[in-house]
Protein backbone atom coordinates (compact mmCIF):
# COMPACT_ATOMS: atom_id res chain seq x y z
CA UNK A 1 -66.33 208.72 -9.36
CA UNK A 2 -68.73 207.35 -12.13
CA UNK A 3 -68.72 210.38 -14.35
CA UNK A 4 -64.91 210.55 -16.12
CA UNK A 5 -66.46 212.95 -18.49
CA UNK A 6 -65.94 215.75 -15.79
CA UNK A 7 -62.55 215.99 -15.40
CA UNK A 8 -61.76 217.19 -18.84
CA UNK A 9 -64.37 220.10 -18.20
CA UNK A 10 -62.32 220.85 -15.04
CA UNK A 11 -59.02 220.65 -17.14
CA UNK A 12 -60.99 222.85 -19.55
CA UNK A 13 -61.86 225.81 -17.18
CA UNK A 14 -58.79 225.98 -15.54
CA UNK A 15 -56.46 226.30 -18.91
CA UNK A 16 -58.44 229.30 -19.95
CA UNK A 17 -59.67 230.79 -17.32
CA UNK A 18 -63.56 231.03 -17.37
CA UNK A 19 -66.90 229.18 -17.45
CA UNK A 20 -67.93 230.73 -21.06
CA UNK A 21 -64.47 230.38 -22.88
CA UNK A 22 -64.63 226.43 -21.61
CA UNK A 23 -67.89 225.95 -22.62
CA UNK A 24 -67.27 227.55 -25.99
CA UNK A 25 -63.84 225.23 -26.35
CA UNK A 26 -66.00 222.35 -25.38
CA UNK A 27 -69.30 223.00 -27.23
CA UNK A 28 -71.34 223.03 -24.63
CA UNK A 29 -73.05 226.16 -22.60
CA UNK A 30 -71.89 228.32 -19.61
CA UNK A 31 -74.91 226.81 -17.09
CA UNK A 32 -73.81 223.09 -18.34
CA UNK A 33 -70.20 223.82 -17.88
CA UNK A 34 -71.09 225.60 -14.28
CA UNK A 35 -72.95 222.47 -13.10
CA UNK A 36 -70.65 219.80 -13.84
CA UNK A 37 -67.88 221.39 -11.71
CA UNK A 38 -70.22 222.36 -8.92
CA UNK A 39 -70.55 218.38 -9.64
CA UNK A 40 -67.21 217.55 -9.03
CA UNK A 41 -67.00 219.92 -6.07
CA UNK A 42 -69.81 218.43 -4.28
CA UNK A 43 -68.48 215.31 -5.26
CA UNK A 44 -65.40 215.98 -3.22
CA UNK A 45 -66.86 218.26 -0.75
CA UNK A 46 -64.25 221.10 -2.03
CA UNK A 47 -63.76 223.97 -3.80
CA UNK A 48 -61.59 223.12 -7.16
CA UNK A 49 -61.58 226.67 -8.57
CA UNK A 50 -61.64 230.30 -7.08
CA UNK A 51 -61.64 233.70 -8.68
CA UNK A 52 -58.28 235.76 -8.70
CA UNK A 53 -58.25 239.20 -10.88
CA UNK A 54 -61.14 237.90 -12.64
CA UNK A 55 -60.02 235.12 -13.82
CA UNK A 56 -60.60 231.32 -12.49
CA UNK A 57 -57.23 229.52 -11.20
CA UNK A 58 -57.52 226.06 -9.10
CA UNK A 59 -57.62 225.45 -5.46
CA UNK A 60 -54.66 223.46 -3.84
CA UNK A 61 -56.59 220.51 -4.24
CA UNK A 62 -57.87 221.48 -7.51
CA UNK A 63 -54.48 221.65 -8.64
CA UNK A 64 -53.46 218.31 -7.39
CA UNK A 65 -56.88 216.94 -9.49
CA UNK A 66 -55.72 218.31 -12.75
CA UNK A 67 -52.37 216.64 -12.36
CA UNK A 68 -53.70 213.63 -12.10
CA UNK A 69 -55.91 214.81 -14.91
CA UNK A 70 -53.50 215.83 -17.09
CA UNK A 71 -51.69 211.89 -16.74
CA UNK A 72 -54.83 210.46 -17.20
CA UNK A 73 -55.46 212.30 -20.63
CA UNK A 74 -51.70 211.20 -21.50
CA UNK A 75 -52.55 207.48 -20.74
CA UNK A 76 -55.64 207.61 -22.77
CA UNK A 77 -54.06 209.35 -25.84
CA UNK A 78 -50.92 206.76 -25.10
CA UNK A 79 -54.07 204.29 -26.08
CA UNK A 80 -55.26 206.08 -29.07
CA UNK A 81 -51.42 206.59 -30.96
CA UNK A 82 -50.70 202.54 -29.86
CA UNK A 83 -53.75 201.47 -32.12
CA UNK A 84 -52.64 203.81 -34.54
CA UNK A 85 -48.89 202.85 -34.67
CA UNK A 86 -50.44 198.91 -35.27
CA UNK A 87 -52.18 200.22 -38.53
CA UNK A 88 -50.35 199.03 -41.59
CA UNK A 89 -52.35 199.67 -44.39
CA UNK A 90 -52.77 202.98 -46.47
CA UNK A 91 -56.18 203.54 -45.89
CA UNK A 92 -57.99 205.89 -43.19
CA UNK A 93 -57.95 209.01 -41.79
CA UNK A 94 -54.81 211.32 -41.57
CA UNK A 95 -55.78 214.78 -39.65
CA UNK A 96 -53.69 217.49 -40.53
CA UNK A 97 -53.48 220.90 -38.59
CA UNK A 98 -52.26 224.43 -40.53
CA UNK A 99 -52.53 227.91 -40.25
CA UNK A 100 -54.79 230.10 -42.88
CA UNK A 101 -52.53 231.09 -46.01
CA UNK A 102 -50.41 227.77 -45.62
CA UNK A 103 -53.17 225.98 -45.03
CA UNK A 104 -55.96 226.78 -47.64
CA UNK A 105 -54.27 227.71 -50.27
CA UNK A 106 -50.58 225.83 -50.36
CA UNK A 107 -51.89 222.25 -49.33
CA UNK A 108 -54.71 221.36 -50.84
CA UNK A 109 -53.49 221.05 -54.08
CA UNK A 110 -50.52 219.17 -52.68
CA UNK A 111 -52.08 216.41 -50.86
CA UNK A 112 -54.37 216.02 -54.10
CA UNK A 113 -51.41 215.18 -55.77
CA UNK A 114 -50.25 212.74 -53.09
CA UNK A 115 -54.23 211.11 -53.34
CA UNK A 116 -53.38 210.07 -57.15
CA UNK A 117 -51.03 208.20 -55.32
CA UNK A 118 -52.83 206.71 -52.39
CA UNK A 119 -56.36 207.48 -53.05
CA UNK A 120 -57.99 205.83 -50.11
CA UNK A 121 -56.59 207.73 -47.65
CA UNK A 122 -58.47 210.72 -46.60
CA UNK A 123 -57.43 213.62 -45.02
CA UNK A 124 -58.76 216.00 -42.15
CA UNK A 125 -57.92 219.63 -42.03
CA UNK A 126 -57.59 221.93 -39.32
CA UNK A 127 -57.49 225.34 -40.51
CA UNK A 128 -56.54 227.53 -37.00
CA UNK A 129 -53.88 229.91 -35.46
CA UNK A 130 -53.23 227.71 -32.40
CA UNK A 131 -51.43 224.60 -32.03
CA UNK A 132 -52.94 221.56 -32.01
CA UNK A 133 -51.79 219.22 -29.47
CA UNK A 134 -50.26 216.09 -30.65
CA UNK A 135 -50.04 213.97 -27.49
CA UNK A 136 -53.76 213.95 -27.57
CA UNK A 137 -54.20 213.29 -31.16
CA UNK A 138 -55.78 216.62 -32.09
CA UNK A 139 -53.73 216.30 -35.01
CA UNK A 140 -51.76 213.61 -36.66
CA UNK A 141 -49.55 215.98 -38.43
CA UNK A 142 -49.11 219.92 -37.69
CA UNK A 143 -47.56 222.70 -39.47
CA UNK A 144 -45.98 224.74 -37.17
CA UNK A 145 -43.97 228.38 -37.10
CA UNK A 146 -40.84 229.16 -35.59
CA UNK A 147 -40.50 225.93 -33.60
CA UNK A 148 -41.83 222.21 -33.73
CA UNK A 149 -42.49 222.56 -29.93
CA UNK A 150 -41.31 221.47 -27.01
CA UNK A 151 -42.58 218.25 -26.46
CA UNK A 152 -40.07 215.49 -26.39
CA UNK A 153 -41.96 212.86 -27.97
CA UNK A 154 -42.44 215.49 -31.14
CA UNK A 155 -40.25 214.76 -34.26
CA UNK A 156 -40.02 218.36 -36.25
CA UNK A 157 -38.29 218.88 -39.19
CA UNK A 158 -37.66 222.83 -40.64
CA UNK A 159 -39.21 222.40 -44.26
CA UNK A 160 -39.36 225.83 -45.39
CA UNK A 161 -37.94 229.42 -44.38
CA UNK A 162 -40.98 231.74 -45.86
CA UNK A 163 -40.00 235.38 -46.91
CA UNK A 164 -42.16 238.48 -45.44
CA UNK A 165 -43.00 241.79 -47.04
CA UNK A 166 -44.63 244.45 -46.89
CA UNK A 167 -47.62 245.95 -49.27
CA UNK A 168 -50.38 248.01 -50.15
CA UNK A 169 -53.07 249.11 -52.46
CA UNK A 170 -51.78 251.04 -55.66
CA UNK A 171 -54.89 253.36 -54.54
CA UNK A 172 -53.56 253.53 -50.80
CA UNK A 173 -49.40 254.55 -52.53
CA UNK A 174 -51.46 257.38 -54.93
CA UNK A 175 -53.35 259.09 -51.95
CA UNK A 176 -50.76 258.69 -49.39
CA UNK A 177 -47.23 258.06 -50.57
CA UNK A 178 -44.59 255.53 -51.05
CA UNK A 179 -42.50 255.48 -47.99
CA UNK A 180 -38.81 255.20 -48.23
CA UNK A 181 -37.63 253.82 -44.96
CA UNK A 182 -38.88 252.20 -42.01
CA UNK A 183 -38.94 255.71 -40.13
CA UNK A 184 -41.83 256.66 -43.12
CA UNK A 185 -43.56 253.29 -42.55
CA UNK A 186 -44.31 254.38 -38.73
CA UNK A 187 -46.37 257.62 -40.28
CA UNK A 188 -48.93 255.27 -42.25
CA UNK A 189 -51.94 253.60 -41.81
CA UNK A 190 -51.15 249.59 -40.85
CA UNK A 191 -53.26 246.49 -41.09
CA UNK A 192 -52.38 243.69 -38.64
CA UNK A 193 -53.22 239.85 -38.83
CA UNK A 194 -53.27 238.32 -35.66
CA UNK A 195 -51.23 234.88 -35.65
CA UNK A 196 -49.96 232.54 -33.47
CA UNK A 197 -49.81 233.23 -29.47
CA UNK A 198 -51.17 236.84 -30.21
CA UNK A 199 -48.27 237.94 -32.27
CA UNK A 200 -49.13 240.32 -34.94
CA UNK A 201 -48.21 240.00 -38.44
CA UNK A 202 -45.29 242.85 -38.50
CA UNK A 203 -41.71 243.69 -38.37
CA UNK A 204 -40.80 242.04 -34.63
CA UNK A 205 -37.64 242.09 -32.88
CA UNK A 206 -38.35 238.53 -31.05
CA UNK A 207 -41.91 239.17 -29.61
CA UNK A 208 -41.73 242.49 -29.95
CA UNK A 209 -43.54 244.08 -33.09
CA UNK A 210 -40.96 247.28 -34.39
CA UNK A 211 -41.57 250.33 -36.45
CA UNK A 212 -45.82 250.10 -35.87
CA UNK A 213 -48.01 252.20 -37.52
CA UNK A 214 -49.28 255.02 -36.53
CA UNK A 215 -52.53 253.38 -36.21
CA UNK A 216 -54.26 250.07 -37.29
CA UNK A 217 -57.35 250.84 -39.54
CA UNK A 218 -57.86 247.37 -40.05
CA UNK A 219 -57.11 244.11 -37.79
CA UNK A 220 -58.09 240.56 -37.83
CA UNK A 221 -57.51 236.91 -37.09
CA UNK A 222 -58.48 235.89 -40.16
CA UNK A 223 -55.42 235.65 -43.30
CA UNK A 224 -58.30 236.29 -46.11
CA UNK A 225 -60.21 239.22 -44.41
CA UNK A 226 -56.46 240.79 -44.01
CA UNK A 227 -55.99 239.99 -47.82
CA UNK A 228 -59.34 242.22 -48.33
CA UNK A 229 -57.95 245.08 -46.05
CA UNK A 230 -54.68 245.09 -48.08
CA UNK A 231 -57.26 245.62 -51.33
CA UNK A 232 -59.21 247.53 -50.12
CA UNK A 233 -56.59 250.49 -49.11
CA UNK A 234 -56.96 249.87 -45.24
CA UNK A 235 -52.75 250.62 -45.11
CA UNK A 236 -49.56 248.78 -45.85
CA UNK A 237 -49.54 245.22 -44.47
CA UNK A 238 -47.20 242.46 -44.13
CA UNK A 239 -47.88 239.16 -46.20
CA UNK A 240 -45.71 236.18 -47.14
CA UNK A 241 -43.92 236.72 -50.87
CA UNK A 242 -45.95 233.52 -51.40
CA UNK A 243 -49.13 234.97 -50.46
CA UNK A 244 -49.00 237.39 -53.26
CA UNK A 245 -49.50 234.63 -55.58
CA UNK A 246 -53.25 234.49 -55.30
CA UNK A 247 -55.59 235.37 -58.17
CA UNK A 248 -56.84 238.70 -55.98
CA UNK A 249 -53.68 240.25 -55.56
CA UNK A 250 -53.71 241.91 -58.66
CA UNK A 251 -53.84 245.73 -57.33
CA UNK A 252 -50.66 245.30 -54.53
CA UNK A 253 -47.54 247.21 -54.87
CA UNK A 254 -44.49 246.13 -52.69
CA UNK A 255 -43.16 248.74 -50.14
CA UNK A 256 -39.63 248.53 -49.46
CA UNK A 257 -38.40 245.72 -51.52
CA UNK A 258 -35.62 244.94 -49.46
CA UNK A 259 -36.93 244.78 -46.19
CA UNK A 260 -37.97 241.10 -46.52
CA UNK A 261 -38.13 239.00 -43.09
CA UNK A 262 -38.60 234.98 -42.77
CA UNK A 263 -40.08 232.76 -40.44
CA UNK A 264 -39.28 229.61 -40.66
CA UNK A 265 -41.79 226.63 -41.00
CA UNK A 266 -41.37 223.17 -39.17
CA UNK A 267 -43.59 219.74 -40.08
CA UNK A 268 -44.31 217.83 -36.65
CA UNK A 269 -45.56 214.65 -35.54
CA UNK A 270 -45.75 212.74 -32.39
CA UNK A 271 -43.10 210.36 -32.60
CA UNK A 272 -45.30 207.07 -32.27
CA UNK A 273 -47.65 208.02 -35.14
CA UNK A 274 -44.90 208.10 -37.26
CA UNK A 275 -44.79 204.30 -36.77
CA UNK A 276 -48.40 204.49 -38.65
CA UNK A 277 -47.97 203.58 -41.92
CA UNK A 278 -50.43 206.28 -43.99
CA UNK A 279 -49.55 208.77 -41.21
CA UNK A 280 -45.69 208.44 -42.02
CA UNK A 281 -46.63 208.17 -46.08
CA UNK A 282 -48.30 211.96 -45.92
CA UNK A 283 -45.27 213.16 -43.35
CA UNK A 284 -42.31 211.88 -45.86
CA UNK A 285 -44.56 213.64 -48.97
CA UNK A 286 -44.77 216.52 -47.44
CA UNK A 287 -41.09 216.93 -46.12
CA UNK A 288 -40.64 216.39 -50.53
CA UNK A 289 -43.45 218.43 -51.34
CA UNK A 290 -41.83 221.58 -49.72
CA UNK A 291 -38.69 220.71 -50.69
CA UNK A 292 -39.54 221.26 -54.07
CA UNK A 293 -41.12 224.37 -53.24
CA UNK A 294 -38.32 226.05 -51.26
CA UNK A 295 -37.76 228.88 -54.00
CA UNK A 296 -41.73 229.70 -54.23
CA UNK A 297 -41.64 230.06 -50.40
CA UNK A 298 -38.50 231.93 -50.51
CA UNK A 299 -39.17 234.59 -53.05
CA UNK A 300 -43.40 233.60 -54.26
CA UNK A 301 -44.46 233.52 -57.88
CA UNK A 302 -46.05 230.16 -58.98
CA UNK A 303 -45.94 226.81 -56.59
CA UNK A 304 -44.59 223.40 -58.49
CA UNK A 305 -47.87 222.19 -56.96
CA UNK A 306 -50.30 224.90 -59.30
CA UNK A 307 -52.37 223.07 -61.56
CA UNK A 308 -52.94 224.89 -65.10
CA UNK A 309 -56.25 226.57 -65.72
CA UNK A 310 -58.47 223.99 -67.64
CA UNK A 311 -56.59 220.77 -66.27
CA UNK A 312 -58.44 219.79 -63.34
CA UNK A 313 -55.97 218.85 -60.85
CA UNK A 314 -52.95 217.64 -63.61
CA UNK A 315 -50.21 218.89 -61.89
CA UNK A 316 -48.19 221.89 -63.02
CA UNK A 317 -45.17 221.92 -65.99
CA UNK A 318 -42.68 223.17 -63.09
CA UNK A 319 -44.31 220.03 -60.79
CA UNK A 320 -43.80 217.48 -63.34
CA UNK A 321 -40.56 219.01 -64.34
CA UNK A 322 -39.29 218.40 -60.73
CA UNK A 323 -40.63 214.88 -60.55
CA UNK A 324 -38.30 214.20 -63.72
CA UNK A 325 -35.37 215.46 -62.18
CA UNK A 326 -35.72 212.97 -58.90
């Protein structure tokens, strides 16, 4: 079989489930997607994929294909981190993966603090609820919730436990109320983010969101259109304590104050990048980085990593005031 290219289109389909979705996850278009496995299928004189409840699962045989697959895209990735892990200098590329919040507001400003150190290496950011898989070097780095994964060649270490609360619109408290307890919280409008594995940002027991709202005016995937909702008197919505500290959150009251959740935060990397010499220079900064932000994560107000209006990129008095203490 000349064309290798196929397979991954095959692996494609059959992880979510439909021609469109893989074609969209692959760039390309449903018809191209279509023909390439009728390809393969002619190829082998088989079906690889048939329709159950809608959805597109493999064939006996298809299955056996994507295992083979599946060590095939292993073996080649094994190439790509073995060139990396030879790389000594501090130059090049380091892709990072995050989700929104974390990710566009918390480490930019860090990692242009760790460029005044090592300017020439530049960085790649994934911005996405969904995690980006190591083994095949979507990522060199990943910021992850609740768990580094379950990969054994992952090396995750818990950086941060982030504090939860909830809020709304001083307009939203005047027309309808400040509730006083959980029970009250149930009667009101809600406005959900939806985060990783298509939890909702909310009060959960495990996987299981408690206390809902009565109804949700206002939902989204996206962390800065939620931010907007929460302005805009959608309903009461749960954000990080650090989130509040954003130059729009001016008009947010805090509903019950002591109802304040935390989710902890893990920094992963695939074990043989860490060999890489810039890879492992941004890992170790950023293991010190939130480190010296535990208390903004914990309880928000202004990150060590700020810089003050008018100064460019200087880092922060609290920053530099940390950096003295080391």
């Amino acid at each position: 079989m000349k064309n290798w290219s196929d397979y991954p289109i095959l692996l494609a389909v059959a992880e979510v489930g439909s021609l469109t979705a893989a074609g969209k996850k692959l760039g390309m278009s449903q018809p191209t997607v279509g023909r390439r496995i009728r390809a393969l299928e002619d190829h082998f004189k088989t079906p690889l994929l048939r329709r159950e409840d809608g959805v597109l699962v493999p064939t006996r045989f298809g299955q056996s294909m994507l295992d083979h697959i599946r060590r095939m895209q292993d073996e080649a990735s094994a190439i790509d981190r073995s060139s990396a892990t030879l790389e000594d200098s501090l130059s090049g590329v380091v892709r990072l993966s995050a989700t929104e919040g974390i990710g566009t507001a918390w480490l930019p400003g860090v990692i242009q603090r760790f460029r005044g150190e090592h300017p020439d290496i530049l960085i790649d950011l994934g911005i996405g609820f969904r995690d980006f898989n190591l083994a095949q070097r979507e990522a060199d780095i990943a910021l992850r919730w609740e768990s580094p994964g379950e990969q054994n060649s992952l090396i995750g270490r818990k950086v941060a436990k982030v504090s939860f609360g909830f809020y709304a619109s001083s307009d939203y408290i005047k027309q309808y109320g400040q509730p006083k307890n959980l029970e009250e919280i149930a009667d009101h409008d809600g406005i959900m983010a939806n985060i990783m594995d298509g939890k909702q940002l909310w009060l959960r027991d495990g996987d299981e969101v408690i206390f809902p709202p009565k109804r949700v005016t206002f939902q989204t995937n996206s962390i800065w259109a939620f931010g907007e909702a929460l302005e805009h008197g959608y309903g009461i919505g749960m954000e990080s304590l650090c989130g509040r500290d954003t130059h729009r959150r001016k008009d947010l009251q805090r509903v019950l104050p002591d109802i304040t959740p935390t989710e902890d935060l893990y920094l992963v990397a695939h074990q043989d990048l860490r060999r890489s010499t810039r890879i492992r220079a941004v890992f170790d900064f950023l293991v010190k980085a939130f480190k010296q932000d535990q208390e903004y994560f914990k309880t928000g107000g202004r990150s060590a990593f700020d810089h003050e209006p008018g100064k460019g990129t200087e880092p922060s008095k609290a920053a530099r005031l940390v950096d003295a203490a080391e």
